[in-house]
Protein backbone atom coordinates (compact mmCIF):
# COMPACT_ATOMS: atom_id res chain seq x y z
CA UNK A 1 20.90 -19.51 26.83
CA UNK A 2 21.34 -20.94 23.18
CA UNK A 3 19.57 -18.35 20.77
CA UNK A 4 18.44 -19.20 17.19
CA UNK A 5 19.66 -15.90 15.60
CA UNK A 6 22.83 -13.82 17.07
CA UNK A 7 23.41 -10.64 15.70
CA UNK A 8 27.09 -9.23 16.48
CA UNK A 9 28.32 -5.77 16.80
CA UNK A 10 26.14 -3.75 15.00
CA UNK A 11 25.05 -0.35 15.44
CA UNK A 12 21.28 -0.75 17.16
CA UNK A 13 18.55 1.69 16.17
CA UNK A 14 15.66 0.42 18.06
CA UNK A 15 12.81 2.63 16.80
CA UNK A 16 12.20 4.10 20.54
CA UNK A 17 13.63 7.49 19.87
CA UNK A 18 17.35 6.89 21.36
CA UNK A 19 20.52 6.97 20.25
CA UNK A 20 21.53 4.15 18.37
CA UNK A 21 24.63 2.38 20.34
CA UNK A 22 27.02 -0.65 19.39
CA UNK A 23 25.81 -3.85 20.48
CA UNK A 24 24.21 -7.31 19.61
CA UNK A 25 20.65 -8.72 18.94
CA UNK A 26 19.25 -12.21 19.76
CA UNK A 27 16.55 -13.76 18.45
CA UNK A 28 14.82 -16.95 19.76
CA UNK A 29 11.87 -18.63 18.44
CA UNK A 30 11.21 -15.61 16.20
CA UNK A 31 11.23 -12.74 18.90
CA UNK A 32 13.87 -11.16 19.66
CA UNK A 33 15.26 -12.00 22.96
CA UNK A 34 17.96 -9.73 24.21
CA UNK A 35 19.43 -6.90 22.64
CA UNK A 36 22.58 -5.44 24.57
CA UNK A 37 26.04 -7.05 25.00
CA UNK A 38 25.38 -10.73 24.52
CA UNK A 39 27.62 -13.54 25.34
CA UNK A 40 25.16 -16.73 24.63
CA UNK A 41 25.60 -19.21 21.75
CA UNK A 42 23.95 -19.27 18.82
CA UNK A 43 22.50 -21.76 15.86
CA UNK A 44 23.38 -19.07 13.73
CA UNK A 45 25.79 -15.59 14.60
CA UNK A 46 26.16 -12.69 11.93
CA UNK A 47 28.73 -10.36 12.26
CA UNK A 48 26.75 -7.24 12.08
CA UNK A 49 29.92 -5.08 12.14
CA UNK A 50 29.90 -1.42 10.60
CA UNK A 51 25.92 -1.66 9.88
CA UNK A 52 22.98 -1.06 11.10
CA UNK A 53 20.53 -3.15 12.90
CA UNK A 54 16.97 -1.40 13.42
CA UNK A 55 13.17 -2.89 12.99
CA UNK A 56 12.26 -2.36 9.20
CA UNK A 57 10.91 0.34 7.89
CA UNK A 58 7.76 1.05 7.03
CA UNK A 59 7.34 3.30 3.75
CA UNK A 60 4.08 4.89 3.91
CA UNK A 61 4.01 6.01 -0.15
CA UNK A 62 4.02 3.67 -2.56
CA UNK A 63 2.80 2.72 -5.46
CA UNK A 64 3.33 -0.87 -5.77
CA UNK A 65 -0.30 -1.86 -6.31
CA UNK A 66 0.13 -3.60 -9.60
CA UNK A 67 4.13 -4.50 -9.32
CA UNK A 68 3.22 -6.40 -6.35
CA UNK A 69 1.21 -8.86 -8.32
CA UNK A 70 4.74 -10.15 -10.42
CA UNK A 71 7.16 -8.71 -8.11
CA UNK A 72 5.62 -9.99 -4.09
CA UNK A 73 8.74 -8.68 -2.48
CA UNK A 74 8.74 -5.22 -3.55
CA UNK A 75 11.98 -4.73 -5.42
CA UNK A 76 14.03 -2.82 -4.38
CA UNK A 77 12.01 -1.05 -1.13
CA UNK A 78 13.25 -4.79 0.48
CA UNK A 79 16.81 -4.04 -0.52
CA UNK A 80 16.94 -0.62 1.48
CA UNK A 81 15.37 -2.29 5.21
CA UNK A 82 11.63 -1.70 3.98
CA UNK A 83 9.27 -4.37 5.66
CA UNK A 84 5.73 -2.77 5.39
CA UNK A 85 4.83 -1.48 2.47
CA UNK A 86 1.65 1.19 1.93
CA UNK A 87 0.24 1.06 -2.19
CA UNK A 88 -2.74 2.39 -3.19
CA UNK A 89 -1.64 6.31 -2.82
CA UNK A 90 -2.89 9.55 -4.70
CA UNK A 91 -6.32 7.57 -6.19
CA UNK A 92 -4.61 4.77 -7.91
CA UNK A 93 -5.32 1.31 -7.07
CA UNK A 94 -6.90 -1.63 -8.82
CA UNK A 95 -9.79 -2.84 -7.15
CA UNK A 96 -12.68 -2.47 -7.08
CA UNK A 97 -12.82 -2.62 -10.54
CA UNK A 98 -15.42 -4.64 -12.98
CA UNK A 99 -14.32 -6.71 -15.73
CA UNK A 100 -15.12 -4.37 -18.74
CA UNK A 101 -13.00 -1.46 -16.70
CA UNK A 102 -9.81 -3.36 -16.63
CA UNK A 103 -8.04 -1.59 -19.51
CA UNK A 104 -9.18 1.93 -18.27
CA UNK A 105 -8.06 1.57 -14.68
CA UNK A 106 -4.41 0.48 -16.13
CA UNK A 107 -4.19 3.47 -18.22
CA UNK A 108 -4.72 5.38 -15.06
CA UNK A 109 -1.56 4.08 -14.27
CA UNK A 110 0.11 4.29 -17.22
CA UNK A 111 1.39 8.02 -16.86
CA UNK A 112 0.82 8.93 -13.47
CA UNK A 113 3.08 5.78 -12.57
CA UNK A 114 5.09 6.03 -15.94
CA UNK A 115 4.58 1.86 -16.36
CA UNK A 116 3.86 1.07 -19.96
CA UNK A 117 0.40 0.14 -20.83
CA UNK A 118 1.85 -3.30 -22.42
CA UNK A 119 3.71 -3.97 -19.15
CA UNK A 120 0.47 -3.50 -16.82
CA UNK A 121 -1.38 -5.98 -19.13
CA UNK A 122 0.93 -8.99 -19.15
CA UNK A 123 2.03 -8.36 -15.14
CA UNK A 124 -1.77 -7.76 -13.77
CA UNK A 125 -3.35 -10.97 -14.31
CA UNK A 126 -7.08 -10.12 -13.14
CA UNK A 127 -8.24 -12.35 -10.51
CA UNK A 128 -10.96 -9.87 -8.56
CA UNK A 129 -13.80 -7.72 -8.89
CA UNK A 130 -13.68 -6.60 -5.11
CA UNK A 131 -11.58 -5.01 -3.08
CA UNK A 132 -11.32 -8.12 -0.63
CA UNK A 133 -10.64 -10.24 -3.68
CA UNK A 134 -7.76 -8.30 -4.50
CA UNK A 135 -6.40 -9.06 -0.88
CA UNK A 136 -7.23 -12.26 -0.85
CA UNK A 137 -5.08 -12.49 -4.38
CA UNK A 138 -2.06 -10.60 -2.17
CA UNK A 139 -2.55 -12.99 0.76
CA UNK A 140 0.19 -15.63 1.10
CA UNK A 141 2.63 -14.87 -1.80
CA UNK A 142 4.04 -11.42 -0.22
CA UNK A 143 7.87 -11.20 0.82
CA UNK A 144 6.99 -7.66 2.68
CA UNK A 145 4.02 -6.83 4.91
CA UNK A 146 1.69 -4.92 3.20
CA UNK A 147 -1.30 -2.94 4.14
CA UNK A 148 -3.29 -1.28 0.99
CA UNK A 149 -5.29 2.23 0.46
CA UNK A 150 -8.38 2.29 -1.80
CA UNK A 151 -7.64 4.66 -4.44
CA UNK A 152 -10.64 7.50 -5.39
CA UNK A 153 -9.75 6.80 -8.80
CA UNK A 154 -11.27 2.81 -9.00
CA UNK A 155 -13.84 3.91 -6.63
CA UNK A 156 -15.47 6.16 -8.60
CA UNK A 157 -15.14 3.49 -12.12
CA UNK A 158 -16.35 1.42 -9.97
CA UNK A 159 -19.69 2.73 -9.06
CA UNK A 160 -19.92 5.42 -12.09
CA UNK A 161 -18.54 3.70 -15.07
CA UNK A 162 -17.03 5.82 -17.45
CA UNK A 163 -18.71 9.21 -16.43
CA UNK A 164 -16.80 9.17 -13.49
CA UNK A 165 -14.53 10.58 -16.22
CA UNK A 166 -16.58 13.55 -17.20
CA UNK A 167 -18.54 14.63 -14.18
CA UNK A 168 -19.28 15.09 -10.21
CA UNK A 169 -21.18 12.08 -8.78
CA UNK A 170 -24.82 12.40 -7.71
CA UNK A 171 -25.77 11.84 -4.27
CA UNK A 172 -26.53 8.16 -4.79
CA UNK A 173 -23.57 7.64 -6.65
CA UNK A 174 -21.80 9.09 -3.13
CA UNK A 175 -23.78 6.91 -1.56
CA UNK A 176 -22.74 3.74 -3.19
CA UNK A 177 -19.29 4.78 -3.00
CA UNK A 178 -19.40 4.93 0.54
CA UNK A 179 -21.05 1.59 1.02
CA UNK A 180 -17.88 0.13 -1.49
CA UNK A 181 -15.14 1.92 0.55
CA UNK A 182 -16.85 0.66 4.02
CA UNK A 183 -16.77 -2.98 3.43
CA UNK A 184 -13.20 -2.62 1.72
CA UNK A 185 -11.87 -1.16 5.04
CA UNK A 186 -13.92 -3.62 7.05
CA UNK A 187 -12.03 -6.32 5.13
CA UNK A 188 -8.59 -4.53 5.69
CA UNK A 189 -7.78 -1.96 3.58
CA UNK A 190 -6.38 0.82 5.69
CA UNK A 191 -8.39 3.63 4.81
CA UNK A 192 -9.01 5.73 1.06
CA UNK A 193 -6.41 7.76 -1.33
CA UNK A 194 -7.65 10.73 -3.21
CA UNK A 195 -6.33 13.23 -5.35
CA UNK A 196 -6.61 16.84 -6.90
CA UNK A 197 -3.37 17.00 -8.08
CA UNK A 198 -3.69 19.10 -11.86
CA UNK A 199 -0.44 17.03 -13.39
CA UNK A 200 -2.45 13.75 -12.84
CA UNK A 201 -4.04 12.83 -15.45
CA UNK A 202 -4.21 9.92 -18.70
CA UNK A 203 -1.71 9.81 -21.11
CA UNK A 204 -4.38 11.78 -23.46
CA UNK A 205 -4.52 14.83 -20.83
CA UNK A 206 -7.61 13.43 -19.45
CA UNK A 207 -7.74 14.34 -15.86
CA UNK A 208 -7.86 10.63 -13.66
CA UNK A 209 -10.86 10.43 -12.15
CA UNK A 210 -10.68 11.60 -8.61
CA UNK A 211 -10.06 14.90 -10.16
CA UNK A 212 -13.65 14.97 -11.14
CA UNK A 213 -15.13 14.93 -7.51
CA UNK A 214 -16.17 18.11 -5.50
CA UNK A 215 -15.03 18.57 -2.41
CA UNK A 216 -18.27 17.18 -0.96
CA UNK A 217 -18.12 13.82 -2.52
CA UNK A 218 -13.80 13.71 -0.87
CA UNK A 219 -16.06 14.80 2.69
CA UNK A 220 -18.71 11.97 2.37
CA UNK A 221 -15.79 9.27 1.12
CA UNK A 222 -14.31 10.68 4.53
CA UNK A 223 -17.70 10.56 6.64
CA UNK A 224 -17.62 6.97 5.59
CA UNK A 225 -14.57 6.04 7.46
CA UNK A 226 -15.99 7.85 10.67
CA UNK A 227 -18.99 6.02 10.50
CA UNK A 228 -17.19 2.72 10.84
CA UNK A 229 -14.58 4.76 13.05
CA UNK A 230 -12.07 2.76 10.99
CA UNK A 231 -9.54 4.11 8.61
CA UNK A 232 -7.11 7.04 7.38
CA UNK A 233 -7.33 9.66 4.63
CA UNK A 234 -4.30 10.22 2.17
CA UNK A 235 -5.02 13.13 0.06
CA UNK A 236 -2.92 14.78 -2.65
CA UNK A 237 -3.79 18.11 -3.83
């Protein structure tokens, strides 16, 4: 058989759980074919010698929700064998987020993340209210696979404006929050990101605003995912 892609030589880690073992990897029509000792031709052949051939990686903490707006193949996770990548960790992500909240969600960023506040402004060029619109803005410019978290932090901006920097939500506040993070998982995002953490907080010392919720409010947010049966929890504390 004449394969696309031959890959020669090269120490195979296949992801099953085995010991990795010398041999060669061909691809055809974007699948890989045969992996094994491989004697076909090839449009292409790499000499894979001394390195590593495995499927990529998938890094499952990031927080490459704004750099992925200037930077859509994830410098330098792409360098290292990183394929998926998982942003929207420990509260902080940008969507949902209304137009008049824009400069407040950045500075969540702005310590937590240590970006400057002058580098968030001129990369994030706001194209979304929702948090499908910010994956629709994602969708089609991306070097790396990537499958987003919706932070606590917008969330709460979101529904609560700025008192969801000074106080627990109400029960319709909870409410509305849940409705938000529903159709944003329904839409894709993977699930929610919260976080407790006491070092998190605004350049000023102001605690981000996740750190405002009770422990009820981080239940319901959860409830919300079991109700659609969709969904996964990350949760710093």
């Amino acid at each position: 058989m004449t394969y696309d892609l031959l890959i020669k030589g090269g120490r195979i880690v296949d992801g099953s759980g085995m010991p990795s073992y010398l041999g060669d990897v061909a691809v055809k029509d974007g699948r890989i074919a045969e992996t094994g000792r491989i004697n076909g031709s090839a449009q292409r052949v790499v000499n894979a010698e001394g390195l590593a051939v495995s499927p990529g990686f998938i890094d499952f903490h990031t927080h490459l929700h704004a750099q992925l707006l200037w930077d859509p193949i994830a410098t330098s996770s792409c360098f290292h064998g990183v394929t998926t990548v998982i942003p929207g960790n420990c509260a902080l992500a940008l969507a949902p987020c209304k137009e008049q909240d824009h400069d407040t969600i950045l500075k969540s960023f702005e310590r937590v993340e240590a970006i400057s506040l002058p580098a968030l402004r001129a990369g994030v060029q706001w194209a979304w209210t929702t948090f499908p619109e910010y994956l629709n803005r994602l969708r089609g410019n991306l070097g790396v696979n990537v499958a987003a978290l919706m932070g606590h932090c917008a969330l709460r901006q979101f529904v609560m404006g700025d008192a969801s920097l000074e106080r627990a939500a109400t029960a319709a506040e909870i409410h509305q929050m849940k409705e938000v993070l529903k159709a944003g998982v329904r839409a894709g995002a993977i699930g929610f990101s919260t976080n407790q953490n006491p070092v998190h907080m605004y350049a000023d010392g102001t605690p981000i605003q996740s750190r405002f919720a009770t422990d009820q409010e981080i239940i319901e947010l959860a409830c919300a995912l079991g109700e659609i049966n969709q969904g996964a929890v990350q949760i710093s504390r």
